[in-house]
Protein backbone atom coordinates (compact mmCIF):
# COMPACT_ATOMS: atom_id res chain seq x y z
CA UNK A 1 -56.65 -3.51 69.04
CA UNK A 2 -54.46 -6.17 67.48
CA UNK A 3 -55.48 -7.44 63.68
CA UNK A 4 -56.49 -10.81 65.42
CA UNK A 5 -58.05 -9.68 67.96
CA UNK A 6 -60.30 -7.47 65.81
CA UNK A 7 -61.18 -10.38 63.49
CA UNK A 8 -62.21 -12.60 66.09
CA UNK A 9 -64.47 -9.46 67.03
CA UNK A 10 -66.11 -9.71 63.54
CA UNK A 11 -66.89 -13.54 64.36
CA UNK A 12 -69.78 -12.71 66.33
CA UNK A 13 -72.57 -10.16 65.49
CA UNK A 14 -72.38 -6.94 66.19
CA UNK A 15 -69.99 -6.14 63.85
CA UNK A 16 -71.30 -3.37 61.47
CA UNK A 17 -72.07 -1.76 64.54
CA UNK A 18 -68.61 -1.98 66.13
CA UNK A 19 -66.60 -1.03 62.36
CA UNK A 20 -69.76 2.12 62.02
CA UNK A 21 -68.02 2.89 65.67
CA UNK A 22 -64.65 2.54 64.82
CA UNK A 23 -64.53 4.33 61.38
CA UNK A 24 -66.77 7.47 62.80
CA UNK A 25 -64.51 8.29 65.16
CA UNK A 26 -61.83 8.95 63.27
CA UNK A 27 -64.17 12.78 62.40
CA UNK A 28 -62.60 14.40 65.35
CA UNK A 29 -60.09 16.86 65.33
CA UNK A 30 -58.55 15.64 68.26
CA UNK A 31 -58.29 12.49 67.26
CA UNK A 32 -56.99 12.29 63.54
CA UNK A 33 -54.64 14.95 64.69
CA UNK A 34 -52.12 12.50 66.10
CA UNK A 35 -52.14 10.73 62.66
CA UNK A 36 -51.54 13.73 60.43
CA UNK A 37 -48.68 14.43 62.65
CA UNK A 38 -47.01 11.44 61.77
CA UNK A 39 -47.98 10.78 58.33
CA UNK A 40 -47.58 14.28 56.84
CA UNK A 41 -44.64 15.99 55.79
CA UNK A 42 -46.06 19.30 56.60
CA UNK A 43 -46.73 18.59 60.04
CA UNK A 44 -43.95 16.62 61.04
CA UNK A 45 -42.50 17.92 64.70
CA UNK A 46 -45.35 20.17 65.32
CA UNK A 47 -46.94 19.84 68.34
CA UNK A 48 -50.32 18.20 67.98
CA UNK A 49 -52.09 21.34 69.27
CA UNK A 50 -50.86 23.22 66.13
CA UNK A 51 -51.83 20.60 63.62
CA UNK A 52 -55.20 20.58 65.34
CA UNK A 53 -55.63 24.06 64.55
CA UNK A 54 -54.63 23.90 60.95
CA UNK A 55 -57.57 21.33 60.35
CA UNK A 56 -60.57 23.21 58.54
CA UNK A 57 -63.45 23.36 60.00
CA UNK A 58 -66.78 25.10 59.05
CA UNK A 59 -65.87 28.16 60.85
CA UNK A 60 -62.47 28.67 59.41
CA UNK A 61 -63.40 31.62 57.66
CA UNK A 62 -64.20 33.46 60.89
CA UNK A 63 -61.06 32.87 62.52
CA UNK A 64 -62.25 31.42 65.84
CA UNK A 65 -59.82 30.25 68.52
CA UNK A 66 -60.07 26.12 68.54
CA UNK A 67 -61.58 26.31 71.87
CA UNK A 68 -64.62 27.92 70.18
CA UNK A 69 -65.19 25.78 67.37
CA UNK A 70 -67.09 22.27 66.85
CA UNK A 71 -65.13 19.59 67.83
CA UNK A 72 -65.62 17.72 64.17
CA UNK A 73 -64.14 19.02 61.52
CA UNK A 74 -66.28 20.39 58.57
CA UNK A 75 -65.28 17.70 56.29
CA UNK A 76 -64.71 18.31 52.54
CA UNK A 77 -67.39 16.60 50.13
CA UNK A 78 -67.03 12.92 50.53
CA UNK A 79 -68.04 12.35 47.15
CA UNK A 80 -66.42 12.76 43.44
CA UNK A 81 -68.44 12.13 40.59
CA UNK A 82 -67.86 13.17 36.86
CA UNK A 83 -69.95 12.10 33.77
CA UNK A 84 -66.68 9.85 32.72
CA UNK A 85 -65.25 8.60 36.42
CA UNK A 86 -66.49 5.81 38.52
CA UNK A 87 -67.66 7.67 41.73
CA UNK A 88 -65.68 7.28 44.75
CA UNK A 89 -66.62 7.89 48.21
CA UNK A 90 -63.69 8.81 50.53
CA UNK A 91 -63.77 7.49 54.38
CA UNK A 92 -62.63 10.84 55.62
CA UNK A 93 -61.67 14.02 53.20
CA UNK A 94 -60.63 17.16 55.26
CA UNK A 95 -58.78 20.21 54.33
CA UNK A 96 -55.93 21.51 56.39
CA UNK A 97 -53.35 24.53 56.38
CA UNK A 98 -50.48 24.10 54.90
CA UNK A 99 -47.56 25.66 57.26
CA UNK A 100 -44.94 25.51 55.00
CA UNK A 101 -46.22 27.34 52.35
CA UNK A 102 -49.25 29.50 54.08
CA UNK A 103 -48.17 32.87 55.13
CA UNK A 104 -50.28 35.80 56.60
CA UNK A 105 -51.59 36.81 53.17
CA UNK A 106 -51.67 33.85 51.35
CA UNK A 107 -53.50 30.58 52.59
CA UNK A 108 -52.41 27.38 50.66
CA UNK A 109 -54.17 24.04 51.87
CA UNK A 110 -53.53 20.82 52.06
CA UNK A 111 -56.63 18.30 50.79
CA UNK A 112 -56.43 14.72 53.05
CA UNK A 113 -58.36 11.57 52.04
CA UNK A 114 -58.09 9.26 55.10
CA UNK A 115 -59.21 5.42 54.51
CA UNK A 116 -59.68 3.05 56.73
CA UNK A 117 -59.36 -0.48 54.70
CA UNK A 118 -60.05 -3.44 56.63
CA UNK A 119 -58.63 -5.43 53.91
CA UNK A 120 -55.29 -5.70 52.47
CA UNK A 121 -55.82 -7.95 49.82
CA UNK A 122 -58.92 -7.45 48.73
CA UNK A 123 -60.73 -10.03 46.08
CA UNK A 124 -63.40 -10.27 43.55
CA UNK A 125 -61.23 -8.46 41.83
CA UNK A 126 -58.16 -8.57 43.18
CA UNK A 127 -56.19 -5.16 42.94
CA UNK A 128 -53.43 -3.96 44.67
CA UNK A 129 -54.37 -1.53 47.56
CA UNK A 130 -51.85 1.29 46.22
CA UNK A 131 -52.96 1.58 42.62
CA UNK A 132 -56.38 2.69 44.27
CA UNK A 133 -54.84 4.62 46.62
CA UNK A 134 -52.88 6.26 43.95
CA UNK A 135 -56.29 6.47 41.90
CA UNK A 136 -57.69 8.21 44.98
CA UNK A 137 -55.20 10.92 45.05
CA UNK A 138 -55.47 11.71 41.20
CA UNK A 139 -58.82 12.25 41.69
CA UNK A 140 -58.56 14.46 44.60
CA UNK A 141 -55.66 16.78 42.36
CA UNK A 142 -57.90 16.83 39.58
CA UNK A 143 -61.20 17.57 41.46
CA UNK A 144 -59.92 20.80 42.40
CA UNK A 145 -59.85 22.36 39.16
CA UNK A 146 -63.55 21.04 38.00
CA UNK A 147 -63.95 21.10 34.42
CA UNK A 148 -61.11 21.63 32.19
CA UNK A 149 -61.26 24.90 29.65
CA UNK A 150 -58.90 27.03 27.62
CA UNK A 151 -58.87 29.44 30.90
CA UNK A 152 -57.98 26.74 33.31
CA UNK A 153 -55.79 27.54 36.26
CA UNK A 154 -53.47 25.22 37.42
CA UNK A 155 -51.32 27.38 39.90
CA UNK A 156 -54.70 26.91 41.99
CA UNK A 157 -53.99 23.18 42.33
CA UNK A 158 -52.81 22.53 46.15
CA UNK A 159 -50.88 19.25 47.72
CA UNK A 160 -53.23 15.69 47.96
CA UNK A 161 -52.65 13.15 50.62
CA UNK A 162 -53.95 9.48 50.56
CA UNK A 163 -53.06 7.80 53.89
CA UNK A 164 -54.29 4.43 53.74
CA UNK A 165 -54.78 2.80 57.28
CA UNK A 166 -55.11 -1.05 56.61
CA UNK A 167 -56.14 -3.62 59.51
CA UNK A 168 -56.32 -7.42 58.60
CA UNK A 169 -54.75 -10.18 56.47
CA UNK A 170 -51.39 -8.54 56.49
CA UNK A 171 -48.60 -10.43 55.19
CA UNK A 172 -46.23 -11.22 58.10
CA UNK A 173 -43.36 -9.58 56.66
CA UNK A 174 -45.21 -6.55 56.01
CA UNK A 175 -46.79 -6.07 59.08
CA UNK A 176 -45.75 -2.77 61.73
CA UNK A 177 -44.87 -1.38 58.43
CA UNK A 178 -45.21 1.89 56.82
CA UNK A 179 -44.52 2.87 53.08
CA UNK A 180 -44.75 6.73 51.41
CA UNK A 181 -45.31 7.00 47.29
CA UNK A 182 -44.39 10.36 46.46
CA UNK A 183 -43.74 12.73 43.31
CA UNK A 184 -40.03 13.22 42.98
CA UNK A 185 -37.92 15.87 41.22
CA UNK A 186 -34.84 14.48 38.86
CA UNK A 187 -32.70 16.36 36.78
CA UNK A 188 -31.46 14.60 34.36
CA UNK A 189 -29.14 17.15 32.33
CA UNK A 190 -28.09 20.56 33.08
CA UNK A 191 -29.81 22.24 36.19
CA UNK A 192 -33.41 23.05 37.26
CA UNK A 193 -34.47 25.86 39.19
CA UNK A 194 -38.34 24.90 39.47
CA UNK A 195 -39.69 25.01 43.36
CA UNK A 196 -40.48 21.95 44.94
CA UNK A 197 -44.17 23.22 45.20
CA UNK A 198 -44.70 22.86 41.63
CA UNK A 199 -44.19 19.05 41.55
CA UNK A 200 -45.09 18.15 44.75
CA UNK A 201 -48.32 17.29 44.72
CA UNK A 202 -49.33 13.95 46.15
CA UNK A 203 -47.82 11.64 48.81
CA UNK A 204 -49.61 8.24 49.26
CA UNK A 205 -49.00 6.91 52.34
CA UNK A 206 -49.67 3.03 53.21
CA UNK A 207 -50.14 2.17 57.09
CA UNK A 208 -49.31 -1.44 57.68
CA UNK A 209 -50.92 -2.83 60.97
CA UNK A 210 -51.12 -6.57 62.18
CA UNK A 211 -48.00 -6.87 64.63
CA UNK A 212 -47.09 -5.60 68.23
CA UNK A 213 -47.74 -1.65 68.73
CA UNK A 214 -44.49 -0.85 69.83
CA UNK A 215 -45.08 2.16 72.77
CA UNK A 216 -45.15 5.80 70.68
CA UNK A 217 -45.67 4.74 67.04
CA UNK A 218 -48.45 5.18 65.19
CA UNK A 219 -49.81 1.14 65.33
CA UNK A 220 -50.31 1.65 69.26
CA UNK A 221 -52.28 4.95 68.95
CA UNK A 222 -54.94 3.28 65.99
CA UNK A 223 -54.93 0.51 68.55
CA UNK A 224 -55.78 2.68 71.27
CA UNK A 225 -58.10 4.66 69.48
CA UNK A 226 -60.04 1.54 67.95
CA UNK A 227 -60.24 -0.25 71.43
CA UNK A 228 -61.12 2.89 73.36
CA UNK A 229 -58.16 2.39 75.43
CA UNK A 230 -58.27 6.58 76.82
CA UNK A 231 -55.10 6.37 78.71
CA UNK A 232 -53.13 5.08 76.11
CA UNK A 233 -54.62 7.93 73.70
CA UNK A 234 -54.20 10.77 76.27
CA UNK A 235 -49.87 10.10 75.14
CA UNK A 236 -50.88 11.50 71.98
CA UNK A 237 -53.77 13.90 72.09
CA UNK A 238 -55.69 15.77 74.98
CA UNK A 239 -59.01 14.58 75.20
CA UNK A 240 -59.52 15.11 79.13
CA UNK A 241 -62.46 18.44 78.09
CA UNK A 242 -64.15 16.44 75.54
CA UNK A 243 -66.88 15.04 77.03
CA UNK A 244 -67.88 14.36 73.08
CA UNK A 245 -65.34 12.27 72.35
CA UNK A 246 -64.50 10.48 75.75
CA UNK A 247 -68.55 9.59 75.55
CA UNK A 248 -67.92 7.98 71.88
CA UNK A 249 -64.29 5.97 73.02
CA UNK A 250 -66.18 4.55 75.89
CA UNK A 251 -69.10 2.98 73.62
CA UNK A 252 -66.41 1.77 71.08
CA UNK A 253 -64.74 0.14 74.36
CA UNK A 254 -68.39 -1.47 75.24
CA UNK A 255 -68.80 -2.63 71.74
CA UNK A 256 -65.97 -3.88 71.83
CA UNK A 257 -65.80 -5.89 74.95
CA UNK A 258 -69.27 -7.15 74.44
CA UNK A 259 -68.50 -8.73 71.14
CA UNK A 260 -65.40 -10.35 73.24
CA UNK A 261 -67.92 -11.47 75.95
CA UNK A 262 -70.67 -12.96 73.31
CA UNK A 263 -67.70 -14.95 71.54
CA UNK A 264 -66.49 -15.88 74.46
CA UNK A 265 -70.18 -17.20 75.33
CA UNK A 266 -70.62 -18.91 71.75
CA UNK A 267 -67.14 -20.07 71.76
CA UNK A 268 -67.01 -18.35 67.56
CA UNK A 269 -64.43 -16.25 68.20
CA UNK A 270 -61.40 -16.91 65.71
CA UNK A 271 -57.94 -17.95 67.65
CA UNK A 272 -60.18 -17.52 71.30
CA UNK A 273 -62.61 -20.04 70.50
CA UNK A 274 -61.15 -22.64 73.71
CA UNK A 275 -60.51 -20.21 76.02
CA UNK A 276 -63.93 -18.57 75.23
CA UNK A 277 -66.01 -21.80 74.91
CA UNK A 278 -64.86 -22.75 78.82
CA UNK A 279 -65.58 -19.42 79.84
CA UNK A 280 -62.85 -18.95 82.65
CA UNK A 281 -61.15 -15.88 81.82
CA UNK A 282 -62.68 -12.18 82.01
CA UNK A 283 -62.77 -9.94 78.25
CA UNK A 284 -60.29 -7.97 78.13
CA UNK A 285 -57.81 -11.01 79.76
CA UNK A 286 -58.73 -13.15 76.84
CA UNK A 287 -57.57 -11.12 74.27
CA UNK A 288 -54.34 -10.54 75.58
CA UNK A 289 -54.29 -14.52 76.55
CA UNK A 290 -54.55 -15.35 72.41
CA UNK A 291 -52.00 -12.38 71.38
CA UNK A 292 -49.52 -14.04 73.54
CA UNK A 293 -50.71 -17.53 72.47
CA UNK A 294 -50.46 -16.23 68.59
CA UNK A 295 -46.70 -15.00 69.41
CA UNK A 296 -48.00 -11.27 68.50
CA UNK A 297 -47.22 -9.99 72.24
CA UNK A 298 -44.87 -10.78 74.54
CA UNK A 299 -45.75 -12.31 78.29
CA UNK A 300 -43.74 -9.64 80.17
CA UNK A 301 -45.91 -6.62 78.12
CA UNK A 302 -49.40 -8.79 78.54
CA UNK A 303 -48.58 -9.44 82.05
CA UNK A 304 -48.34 -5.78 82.25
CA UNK A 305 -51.22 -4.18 80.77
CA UNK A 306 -52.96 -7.33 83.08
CA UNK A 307 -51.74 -6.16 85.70
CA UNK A 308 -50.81 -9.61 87.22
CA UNK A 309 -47.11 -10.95 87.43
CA UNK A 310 -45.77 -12.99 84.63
CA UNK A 311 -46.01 -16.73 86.60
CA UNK A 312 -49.65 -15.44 87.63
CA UNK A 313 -50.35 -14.35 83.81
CA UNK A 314 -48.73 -18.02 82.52
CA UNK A 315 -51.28 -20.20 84.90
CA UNK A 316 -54.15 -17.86 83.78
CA UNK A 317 -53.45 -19.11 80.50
CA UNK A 318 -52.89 -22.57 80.69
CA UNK A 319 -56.35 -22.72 82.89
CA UNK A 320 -58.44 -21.27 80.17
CA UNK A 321 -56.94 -23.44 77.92
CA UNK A 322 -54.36 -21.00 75.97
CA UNK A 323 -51.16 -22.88 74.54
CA UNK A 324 -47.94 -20.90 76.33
CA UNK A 325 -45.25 -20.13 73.79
């Protein structure tokens, strides 16, 4: 779903319900598996079957094929706590294999923090979203090793990703944009034989949203996934034998296009509110009707997923009271 769409969602009530939806469904295997796969290094070109069945689950240990285990992964604690640091609470913390290092006798993980953060400014006080996320991923390299001693073993520490997924109040020149912070090796005199597995040890990885999801990038498959839309998520993942998860996309989709339907009712929908207030034009229409009218989609694409010609799409507008650009 499109940033503006998904704030004029928040307009009307409902809303904790529709973000508990949207944020929970992100536990599946399945699901985040697609997003792994195009965030992290590691897992870059690998079919999405394979980086499915590098995600931990609670099971691991027992080697079970991924047919035979839950389809939620068993998460990592969500929670990091010392008697000196703030506590933090990740969205979603996971462990998976690492295929580049991992061989058969010798397992080396990587540890994934996942956040979903609805806002990219956020106030009261103002910070900048990447020192946290930065913060975040310190705290996951230095959780792993507990507390510090004379006897401490730091070839034990393993690779941290932060992949921050961030929805609303996007600056326009920022948005459909994607940004990696990584540790980087530089010899500065002489040479340097050190691996790169000794210094790299966290990526933080800053996921832009708030423009057009262009077909097969990863803004069009968090759109999918937050407005249910299965068909568009089946490009990415196979879903088809998970009753599970099919059953959870379809109540996001009914949350969602009953929040649509009450602000069109109440006419308190942000950028729908004319449209809505009249009442002429069905849910899922609407929204596409004030992406076009907010220049974030194009006529020919709306017209498409409308399935209505471009001249029929135009008049539908204009009737519910949408400005054409």
């Amino acid at each position: 779903m499109k940033q503006e769409t998904e704030i004029a969602l928040k307009a009307v009530s409902g809303e904790a319900q529709y973000d508990r939806q949207s944020k929970e469904i992100w536990r599946y295997k399945e699901l985040i598996a697609p997003i792994l796969r195009m965030t992290v290094l590691e897992f870059e070109g690998m079919p999405v079957g394979d980086v499915i069945a590098c995600i931990e689950d609670a099971d691991i240990t027992n080697r079970k094929p991924v047919d035979d285990v839950s389809a939620k992964f068993g998460t990592a604690e969500s929670e990091q706590s010392s008697i000196t640091e703030k506590l933090i609470r990740y969205d979603i913390h996971l462990r998976a294999r690492n295929p580049k290092l991992s061989t058969e006798e010798i397992l080396i993980m990587l540890h994934i923090d996942l956040e979903i953060q609805n806002e990219y400014k956020p106030e009261n006080p103002a910070y900048p979203i990447t020192k946290r996320a930065i913060y975040y991923a310190a705290r996951e390299l230095s959780g792993q090793l507990g507390i510090l001693t004379e006897t401490t073993d730091y070839r034990v520490l393993e690779k941290v990703y932060s992949i921050w997924i961030c929805n609303e109040h996007i600056p326009e020149d920022l948005r459909n944009s994607i940004t990696r912070f990584s540790m980087k090796k530089e010899v500065l005199k002489g040479t340097d034989r050190e691996p790169d597995e000794y210094h790299d040890l966290m990526d933080v990885v800053i996921v832009r949203r708030g423009g057009e999801p262009e077909d097969g990038t990863i803004f069009e498959y968090v759109n999918a996934v937050n407005f249910g839309d299965m068909e568009t998520i089946k490009k990415y993942t196979d879903i088809e034998g998970n009753q599970e998860i099919r059953k959870e996309l379809g109540d996001i989709m009914t949350a969602s296009q009953s929040l649509v339907e009450k602000g069109r009712t109440e006419g308190r929908a942000e950028g729908l509110a004319e449209g809505l207030a009249e009442g002429r034009a069905e849910g899922g229409n609407t929204m596409l009707y004030s992406l076009v009218a907010d220049g974030d989609l194009s006529i020919a694409k709306a017209a498409k997923k409308a399935g209505i010609s471009e001249e029929q799409f135009r008049s539908n507008m204009i009737a519910c009271g949408f400005k054409v650009p």
